[in-house]
PDB file of N, CA and C in Angstrom:
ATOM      1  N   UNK A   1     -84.392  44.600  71.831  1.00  0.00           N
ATOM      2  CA  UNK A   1     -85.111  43.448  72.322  1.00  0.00           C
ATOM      3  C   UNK A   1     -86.435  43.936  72.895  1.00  0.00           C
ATOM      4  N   UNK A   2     -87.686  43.207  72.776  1.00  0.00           N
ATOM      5  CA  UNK A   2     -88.900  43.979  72.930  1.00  0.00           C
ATOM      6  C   UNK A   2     -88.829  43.880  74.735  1.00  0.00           C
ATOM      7  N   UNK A   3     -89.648  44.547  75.260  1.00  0.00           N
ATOM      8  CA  UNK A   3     -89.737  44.653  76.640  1.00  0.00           C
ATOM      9  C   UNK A   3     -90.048  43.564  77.024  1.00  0.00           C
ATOM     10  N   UNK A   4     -91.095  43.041  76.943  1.00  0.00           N
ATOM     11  CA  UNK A   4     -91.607  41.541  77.667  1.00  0.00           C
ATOM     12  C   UNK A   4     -90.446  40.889  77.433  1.00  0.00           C
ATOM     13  N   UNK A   5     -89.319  40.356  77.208  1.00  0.00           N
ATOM     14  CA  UNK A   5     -88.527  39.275  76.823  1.00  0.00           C
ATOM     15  C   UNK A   5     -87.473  39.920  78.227  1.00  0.00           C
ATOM     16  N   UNK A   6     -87.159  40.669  78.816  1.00  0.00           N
ATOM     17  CA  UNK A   6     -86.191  41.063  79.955  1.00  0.00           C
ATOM     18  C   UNK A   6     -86.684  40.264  81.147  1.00  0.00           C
ATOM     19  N   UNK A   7     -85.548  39.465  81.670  1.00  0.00           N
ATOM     20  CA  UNK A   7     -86.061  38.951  83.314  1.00  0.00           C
ATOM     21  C   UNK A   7     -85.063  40.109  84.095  1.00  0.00           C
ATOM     22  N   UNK A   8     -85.465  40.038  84.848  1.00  0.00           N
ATOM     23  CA  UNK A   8     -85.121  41.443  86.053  1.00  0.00           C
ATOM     24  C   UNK A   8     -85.665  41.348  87.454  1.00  0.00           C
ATOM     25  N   UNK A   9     -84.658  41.423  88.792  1.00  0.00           N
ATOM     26  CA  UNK A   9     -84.843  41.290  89.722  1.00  0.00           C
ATOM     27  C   UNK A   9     -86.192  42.171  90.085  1.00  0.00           C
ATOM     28  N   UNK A  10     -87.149  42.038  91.229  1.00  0.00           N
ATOM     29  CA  UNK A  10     -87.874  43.212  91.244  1.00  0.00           C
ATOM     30  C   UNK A  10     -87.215  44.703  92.398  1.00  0.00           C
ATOM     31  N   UNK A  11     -86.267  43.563  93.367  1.00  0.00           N
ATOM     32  CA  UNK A  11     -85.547  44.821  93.800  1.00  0.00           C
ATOM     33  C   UNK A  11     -84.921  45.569  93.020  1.00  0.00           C
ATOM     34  N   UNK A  12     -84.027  45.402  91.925  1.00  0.00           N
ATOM     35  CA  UNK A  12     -83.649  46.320  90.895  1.00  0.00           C
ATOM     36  C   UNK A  12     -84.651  46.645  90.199  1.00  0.00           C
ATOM     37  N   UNK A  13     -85.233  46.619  89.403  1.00  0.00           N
ATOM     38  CA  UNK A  13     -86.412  47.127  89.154  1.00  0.00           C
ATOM     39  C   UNK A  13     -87.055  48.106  89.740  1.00  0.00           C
ATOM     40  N   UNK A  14     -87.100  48.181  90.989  1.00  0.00           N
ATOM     41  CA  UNK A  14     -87.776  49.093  91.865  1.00  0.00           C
ATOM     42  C   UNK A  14     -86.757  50.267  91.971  1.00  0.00           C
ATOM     43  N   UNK A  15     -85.610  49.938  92.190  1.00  0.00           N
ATOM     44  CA  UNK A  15     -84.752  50.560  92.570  1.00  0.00           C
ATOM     45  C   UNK A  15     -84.310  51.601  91.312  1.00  0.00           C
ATOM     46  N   UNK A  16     -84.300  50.848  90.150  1.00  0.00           N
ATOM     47  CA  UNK A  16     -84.002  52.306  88.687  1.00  0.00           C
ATOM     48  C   UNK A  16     -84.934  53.269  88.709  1.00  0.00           C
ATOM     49  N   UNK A  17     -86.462  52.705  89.402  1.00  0.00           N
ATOM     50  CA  UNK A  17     -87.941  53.925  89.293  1.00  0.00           C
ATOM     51  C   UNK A  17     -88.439  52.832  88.504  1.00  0.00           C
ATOM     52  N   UNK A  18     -88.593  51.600  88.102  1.00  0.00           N
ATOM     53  CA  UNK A  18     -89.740  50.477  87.364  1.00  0.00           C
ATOM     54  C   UNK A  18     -89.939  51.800  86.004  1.00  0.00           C
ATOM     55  N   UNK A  19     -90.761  51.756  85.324  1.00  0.00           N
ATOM     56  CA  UNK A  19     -91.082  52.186  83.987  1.00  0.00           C
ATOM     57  C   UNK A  19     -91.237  53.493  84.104  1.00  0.00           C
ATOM     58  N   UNK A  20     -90.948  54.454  83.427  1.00  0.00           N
ATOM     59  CA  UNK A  20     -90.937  55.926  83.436  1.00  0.00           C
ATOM     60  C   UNK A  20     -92.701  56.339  83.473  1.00  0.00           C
ATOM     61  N   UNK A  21     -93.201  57.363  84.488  1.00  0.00           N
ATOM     62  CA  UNK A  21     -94.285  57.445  84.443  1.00  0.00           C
ATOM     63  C   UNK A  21     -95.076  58.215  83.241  1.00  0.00           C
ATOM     64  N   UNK A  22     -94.045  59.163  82.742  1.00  0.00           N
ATOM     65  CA  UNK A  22     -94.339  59.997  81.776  1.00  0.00           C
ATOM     66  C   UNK A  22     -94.633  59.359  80.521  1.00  0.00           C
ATOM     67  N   UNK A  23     -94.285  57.759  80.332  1.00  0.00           N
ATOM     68  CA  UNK A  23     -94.650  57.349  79.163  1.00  0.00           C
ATOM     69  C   UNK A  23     -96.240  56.667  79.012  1.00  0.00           C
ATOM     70  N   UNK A  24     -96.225  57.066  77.680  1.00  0.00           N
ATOM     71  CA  UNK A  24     -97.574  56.803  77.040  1.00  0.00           C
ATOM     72  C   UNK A  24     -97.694  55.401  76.851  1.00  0.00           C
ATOM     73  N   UNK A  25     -98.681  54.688  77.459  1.00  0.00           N
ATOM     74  CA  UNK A  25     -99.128  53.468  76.884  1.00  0.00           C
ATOM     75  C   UNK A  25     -98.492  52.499  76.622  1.00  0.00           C
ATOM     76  N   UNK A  26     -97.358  52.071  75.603  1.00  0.00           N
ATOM     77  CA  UNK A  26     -96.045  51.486  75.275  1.00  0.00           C
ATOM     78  C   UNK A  26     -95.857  52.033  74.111  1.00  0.00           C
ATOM     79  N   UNK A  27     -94.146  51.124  73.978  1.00  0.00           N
ATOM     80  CA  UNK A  27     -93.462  52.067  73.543  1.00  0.00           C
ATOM     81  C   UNK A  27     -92.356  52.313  73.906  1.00  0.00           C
ATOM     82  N   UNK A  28     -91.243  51.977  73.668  1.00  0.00           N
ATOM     83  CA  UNK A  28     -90.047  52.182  73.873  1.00  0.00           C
ATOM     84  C   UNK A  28     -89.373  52.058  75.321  1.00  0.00           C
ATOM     85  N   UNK A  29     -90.636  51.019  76.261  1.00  0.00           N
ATOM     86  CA  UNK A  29     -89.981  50.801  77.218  1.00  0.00           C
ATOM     87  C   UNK A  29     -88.472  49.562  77.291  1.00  0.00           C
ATOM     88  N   UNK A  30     -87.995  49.288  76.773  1.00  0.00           N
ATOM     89  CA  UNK A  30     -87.737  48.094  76.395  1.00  0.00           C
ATOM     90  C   UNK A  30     -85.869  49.327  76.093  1.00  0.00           C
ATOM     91  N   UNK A  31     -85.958  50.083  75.659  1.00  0.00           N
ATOM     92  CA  UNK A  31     -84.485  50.999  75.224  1.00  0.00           C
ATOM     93  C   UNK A  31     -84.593  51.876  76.709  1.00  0.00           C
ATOM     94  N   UNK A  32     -85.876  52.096  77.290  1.00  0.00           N
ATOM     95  CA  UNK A  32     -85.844  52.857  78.678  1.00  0.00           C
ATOM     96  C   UNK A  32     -85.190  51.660  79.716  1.00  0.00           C
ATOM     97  N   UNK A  33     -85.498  50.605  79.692  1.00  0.00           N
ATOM     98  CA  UNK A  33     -85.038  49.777  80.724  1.00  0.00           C
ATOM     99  C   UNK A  33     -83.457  49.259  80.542  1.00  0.00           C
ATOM    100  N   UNK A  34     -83.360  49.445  79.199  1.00  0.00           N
ATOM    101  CA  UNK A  34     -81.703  49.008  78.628  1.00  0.00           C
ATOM    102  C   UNK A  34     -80.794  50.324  79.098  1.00  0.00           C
ATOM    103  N   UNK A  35     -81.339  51.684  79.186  1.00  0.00           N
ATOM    104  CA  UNK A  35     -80.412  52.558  78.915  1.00  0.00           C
ATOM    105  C   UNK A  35     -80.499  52.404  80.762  1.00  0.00           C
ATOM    106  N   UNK A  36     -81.744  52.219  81.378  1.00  0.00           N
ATOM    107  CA  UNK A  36     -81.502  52.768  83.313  1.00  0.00           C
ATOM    108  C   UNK A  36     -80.277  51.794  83.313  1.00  0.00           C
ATOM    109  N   UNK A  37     -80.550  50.698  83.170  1.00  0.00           N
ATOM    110  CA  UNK A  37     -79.894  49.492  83.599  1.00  0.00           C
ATOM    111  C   UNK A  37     -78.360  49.363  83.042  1.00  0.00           C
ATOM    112  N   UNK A  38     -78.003  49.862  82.214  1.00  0.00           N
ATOM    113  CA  UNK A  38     -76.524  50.317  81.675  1.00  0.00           C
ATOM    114  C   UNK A  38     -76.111  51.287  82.855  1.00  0.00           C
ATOM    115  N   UNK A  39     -76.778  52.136  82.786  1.00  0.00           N
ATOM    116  CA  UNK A  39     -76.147  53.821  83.487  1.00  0.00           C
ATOM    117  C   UNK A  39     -76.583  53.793  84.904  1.00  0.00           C
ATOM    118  N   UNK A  40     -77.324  52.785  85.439  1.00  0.00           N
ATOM    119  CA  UNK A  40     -77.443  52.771  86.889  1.00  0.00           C
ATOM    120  C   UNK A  40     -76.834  51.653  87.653  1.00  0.00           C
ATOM    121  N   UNK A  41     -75.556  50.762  86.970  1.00  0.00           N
ATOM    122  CA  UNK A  41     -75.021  50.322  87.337  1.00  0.00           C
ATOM    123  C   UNK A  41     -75.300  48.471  87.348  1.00  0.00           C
ATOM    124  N   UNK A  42     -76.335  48.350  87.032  1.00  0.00           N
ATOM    125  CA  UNK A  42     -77.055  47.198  86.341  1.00  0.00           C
ATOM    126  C   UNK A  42     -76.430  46.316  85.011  1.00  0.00           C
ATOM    127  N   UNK A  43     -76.306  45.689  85.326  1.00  0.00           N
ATOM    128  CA  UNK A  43     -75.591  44.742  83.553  1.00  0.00           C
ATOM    129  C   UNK A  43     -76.947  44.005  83.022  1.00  0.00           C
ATOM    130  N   UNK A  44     -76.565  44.068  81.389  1.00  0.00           N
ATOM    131  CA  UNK A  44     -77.863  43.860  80.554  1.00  0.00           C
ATOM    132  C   UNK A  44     -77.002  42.197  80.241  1.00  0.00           C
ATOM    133  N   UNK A  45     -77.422  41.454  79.719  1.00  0.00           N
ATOM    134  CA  UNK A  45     -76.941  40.165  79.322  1.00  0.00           C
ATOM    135  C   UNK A  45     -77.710  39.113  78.412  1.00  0.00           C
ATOM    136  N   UNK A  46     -76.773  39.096  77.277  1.00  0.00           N
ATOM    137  CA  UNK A  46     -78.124  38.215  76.648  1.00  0.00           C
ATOM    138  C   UNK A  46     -77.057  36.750  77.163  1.00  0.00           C
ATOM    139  N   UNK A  47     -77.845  35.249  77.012  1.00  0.00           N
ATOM    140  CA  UNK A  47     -77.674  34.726  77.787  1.00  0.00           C
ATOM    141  C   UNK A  47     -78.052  33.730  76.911  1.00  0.00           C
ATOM    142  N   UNK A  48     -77.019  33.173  76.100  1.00  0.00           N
ATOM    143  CA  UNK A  48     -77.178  32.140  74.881  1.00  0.00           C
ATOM    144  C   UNK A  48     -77.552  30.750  74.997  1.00  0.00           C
ATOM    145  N   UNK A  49     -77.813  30.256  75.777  1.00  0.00           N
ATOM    146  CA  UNK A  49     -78.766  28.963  75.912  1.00  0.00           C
ATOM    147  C   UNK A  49     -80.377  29.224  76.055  1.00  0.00           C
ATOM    148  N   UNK A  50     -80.479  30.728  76.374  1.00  0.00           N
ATOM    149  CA  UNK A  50     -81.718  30.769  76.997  1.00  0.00           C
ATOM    150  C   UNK A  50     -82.739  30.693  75.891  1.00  0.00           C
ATOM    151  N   UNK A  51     -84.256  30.447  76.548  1.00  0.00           N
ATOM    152  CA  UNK A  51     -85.423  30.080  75.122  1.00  0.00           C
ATOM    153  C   UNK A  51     -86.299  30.685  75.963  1.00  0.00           C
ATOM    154  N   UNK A  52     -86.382  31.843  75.071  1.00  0.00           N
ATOM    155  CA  UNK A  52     -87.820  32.710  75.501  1.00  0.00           C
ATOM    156  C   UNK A  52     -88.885  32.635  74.368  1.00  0.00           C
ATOM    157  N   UNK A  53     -90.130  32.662  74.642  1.00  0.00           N
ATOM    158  CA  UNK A  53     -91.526  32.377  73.442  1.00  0.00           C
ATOM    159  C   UNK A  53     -91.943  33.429  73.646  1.00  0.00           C
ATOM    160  N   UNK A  54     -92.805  34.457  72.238  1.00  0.00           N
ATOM    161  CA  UNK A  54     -93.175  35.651  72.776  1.00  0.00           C
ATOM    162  C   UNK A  54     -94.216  35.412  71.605  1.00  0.00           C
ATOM    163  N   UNK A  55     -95.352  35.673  71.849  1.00  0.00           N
ATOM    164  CA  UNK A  55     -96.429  35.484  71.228  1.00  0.00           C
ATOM    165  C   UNK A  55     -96.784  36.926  70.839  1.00  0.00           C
ATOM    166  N   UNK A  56     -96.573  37.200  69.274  1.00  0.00           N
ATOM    167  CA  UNK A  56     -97.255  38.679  68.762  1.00  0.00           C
ATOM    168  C   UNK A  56     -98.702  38.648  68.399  1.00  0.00           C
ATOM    169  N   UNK A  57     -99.159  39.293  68.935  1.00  0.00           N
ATOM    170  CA  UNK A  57    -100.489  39.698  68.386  1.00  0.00           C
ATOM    171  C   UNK A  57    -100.457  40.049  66.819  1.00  0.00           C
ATOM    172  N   UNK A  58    -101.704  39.516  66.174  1.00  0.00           N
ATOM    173  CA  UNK A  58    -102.462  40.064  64.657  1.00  0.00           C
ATOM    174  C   UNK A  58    -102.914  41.802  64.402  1.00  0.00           C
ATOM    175  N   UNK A  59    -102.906  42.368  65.780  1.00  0.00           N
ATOM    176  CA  UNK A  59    -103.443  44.175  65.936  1.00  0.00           C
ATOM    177  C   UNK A  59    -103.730  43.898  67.357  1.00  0.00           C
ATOM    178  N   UNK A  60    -103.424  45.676  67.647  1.00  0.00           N
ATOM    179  CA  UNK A  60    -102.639  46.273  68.746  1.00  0.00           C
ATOM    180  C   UNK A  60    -104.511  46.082  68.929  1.00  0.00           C
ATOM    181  N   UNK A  61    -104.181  45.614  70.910  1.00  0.00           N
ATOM    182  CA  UNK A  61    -105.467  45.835  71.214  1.00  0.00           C
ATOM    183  C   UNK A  61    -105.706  46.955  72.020  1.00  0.00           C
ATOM    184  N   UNK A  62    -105.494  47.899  71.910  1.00  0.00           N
ATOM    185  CA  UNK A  62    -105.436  49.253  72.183  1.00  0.00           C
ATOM    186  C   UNK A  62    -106.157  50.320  71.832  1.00  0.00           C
ATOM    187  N   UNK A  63    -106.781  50.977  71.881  1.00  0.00           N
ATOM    188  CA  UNK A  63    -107.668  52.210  71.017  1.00  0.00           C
ATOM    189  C   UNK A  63    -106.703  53.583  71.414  1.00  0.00           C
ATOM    190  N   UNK A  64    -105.975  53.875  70.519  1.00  0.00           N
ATOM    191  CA  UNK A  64    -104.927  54.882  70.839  1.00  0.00           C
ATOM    192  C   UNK A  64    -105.847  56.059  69.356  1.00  0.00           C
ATOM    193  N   UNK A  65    -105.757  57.550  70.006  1.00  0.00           N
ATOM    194  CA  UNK A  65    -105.940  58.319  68.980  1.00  0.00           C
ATOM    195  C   UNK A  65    -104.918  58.186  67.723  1.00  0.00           C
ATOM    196  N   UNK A  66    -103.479  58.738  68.332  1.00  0.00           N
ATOM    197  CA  UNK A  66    -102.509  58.322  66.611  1.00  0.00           C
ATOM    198  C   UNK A  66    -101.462  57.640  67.459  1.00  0.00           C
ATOM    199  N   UNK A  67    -101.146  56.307  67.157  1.00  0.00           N
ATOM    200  CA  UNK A  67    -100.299  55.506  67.834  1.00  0.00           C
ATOM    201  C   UNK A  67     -98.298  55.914  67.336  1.00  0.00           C
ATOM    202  N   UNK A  68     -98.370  56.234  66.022  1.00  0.00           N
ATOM    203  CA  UNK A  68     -97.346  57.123  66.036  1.00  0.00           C
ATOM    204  C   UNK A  68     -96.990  57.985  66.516  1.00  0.00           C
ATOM    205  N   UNK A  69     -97.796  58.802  66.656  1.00  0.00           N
ATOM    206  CA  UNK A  69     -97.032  59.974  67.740  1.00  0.00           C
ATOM    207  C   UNK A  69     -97.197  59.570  69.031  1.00  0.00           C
ATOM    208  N   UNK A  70     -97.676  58.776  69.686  1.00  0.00           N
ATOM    209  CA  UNK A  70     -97.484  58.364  70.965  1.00  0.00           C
ATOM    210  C   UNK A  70     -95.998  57.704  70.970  1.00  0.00           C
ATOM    211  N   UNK A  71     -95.334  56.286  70.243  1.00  0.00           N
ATOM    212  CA  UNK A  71     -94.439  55.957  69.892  1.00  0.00           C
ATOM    213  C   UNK A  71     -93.313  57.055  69.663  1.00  0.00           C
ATOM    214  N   UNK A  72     -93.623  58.260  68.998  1.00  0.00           N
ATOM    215  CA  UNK A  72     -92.428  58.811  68.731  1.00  0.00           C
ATOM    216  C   UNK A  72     -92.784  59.710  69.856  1.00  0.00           C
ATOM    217  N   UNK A  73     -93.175  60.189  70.392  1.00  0.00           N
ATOM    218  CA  UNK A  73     -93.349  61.230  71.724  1.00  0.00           C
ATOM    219  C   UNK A  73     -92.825  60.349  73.100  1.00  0.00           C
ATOM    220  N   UNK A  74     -92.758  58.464  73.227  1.00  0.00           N
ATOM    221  CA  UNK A  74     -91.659  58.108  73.795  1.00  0.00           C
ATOM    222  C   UNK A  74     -90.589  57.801  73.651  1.00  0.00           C
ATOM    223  N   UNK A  75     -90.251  57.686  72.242  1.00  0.00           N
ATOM    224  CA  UNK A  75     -88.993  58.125  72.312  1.00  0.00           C
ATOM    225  C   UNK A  75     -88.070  59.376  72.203  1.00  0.00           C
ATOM    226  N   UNK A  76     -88.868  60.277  72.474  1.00  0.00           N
ATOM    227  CA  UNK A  76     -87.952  62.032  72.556  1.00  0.00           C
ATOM    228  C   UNK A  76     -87.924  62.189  73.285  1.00  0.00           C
ATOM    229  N   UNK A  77     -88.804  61.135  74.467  1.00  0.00           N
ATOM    230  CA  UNK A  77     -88.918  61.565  75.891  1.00  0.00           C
ATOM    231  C   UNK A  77     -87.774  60.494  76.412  1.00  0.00           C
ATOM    232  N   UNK A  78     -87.124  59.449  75.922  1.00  0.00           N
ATOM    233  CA  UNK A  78     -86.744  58.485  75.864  1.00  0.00           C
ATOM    234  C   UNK A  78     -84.616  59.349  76.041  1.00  0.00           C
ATOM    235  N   UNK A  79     -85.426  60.342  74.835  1.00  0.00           N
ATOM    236  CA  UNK A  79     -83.843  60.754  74.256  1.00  0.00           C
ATOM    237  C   UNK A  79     -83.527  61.757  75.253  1.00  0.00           C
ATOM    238  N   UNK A  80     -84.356  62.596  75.182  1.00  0.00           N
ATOM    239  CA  UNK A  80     -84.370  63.556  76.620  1.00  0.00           C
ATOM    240  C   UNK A  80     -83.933  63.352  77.450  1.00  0.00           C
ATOM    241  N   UNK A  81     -84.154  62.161  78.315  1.00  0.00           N
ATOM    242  CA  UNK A  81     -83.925  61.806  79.279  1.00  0.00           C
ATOM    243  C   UNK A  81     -82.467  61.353  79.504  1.00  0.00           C
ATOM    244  N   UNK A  82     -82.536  60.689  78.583  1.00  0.00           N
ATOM    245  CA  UNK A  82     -80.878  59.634  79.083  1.00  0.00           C
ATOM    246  C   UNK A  82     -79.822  60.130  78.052  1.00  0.00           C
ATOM    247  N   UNK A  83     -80.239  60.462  76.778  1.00  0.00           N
ATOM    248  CA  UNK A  83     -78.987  60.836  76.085  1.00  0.00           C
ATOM    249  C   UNK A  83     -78.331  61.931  75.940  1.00  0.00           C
ATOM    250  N   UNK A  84     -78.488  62.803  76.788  1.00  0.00           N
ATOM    251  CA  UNK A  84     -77.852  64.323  76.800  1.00  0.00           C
ATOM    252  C   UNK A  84     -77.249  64.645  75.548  1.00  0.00           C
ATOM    253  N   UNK A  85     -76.195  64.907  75.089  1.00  0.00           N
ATOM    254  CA  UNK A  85     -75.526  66.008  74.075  1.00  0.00           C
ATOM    255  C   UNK A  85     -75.548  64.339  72.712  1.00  0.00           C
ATOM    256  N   UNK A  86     -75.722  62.992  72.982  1.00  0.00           N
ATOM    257  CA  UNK A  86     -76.312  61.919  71.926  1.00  0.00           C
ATOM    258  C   UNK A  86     -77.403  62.138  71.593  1.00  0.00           C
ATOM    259  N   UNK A  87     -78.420  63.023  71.910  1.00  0.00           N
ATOM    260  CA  UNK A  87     -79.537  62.623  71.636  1.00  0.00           C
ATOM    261  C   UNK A  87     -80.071  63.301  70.109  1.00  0.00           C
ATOM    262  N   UNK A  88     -78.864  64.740  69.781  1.00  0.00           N
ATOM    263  CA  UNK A  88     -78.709  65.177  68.361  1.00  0.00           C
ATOM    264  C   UNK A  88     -78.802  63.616  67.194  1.00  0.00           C
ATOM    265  N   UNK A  89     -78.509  62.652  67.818  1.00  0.00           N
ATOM    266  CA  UNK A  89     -77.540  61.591  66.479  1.00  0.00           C
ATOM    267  C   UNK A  89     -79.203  61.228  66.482  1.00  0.00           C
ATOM    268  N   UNK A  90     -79.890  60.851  67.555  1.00  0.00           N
ATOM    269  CA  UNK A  90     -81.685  60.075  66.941  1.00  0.00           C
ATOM    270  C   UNK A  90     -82.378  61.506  66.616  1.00  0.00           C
ATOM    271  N   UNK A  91     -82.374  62.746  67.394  1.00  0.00           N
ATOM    272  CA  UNK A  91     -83.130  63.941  66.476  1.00  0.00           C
ATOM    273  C   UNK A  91     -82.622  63.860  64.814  1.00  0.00           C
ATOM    274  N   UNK A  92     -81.490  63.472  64.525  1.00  0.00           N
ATOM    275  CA  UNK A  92     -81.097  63.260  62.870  1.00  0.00           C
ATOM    276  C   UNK A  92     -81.610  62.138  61.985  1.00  0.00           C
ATOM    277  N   UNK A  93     -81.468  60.879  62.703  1.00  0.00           N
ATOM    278  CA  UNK A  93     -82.317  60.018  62.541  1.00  0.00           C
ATOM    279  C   UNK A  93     -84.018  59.731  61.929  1.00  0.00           C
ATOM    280  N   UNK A  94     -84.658  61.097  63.042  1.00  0.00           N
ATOM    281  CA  UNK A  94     -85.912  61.068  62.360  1.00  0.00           C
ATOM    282  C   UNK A  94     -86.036  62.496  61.930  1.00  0.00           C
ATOM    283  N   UNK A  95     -85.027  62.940  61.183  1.00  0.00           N
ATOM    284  CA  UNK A  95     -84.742  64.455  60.467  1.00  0.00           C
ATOM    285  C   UNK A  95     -85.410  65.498  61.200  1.00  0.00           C
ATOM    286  N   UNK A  96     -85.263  65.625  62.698  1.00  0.00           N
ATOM    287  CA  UNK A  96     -85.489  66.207  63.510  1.00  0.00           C
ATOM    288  C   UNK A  96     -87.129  66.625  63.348  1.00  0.00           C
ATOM    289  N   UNK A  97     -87.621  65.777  62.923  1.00  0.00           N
ATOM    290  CA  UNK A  97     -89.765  66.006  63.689  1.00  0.00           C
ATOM    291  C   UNK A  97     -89.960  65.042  64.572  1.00  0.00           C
ATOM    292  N   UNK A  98     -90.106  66.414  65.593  1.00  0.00           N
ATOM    293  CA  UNK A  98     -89.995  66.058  66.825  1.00  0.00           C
ATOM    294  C   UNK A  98     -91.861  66.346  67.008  1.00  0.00           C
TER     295      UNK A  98
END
């Protein structure tokens, strides 16, 4: 689920560390906030009446040098972090280029 679409207390929020500082720009905050919020005792919930609108942009308004490797440099930092001895199954995933 993309990041903007999560409602979240801001005391919890505050309390997991809010968004990892080490990450680049965006990018995989959205599996960072799913995995704190699983493993820090937090419940994730999708919530079947609910109607969220999320308006995508036509191009990223961003000036990033290579936006792929920013993307994949948060998620190794992503895997690093939270998936200890799982994090082999996504290094296989992207045939380990890291």
């Amino acid at each position: 689920m993309p990041g903007g679409l999560f409602a979240i207390s801001r005391n919890f929020f505050e309390r997991i560390g809010k968004y990892d500082p080490g990450f680049s720009y965006w990018g995989a905050e959205n599996l960072e906030l799913s995995f704190k919020t699983w493993m820090c005792g937090g419940t994730l919930e999708t919530i079947p009446c609910s109607h969220v609108g999320h308006i995508f942009r036509t191009k990223i308004p961003y000036k990033w040098p290579n936006w792929y490797n920013i993307l994949k440099r948060n998620n190794v930092r992503l895997a690093e972090v939270w998936l200890d001895e799982f994090k082999e199954y996504y290094y296989d995933r992207i045939d380990n280029n890291l």
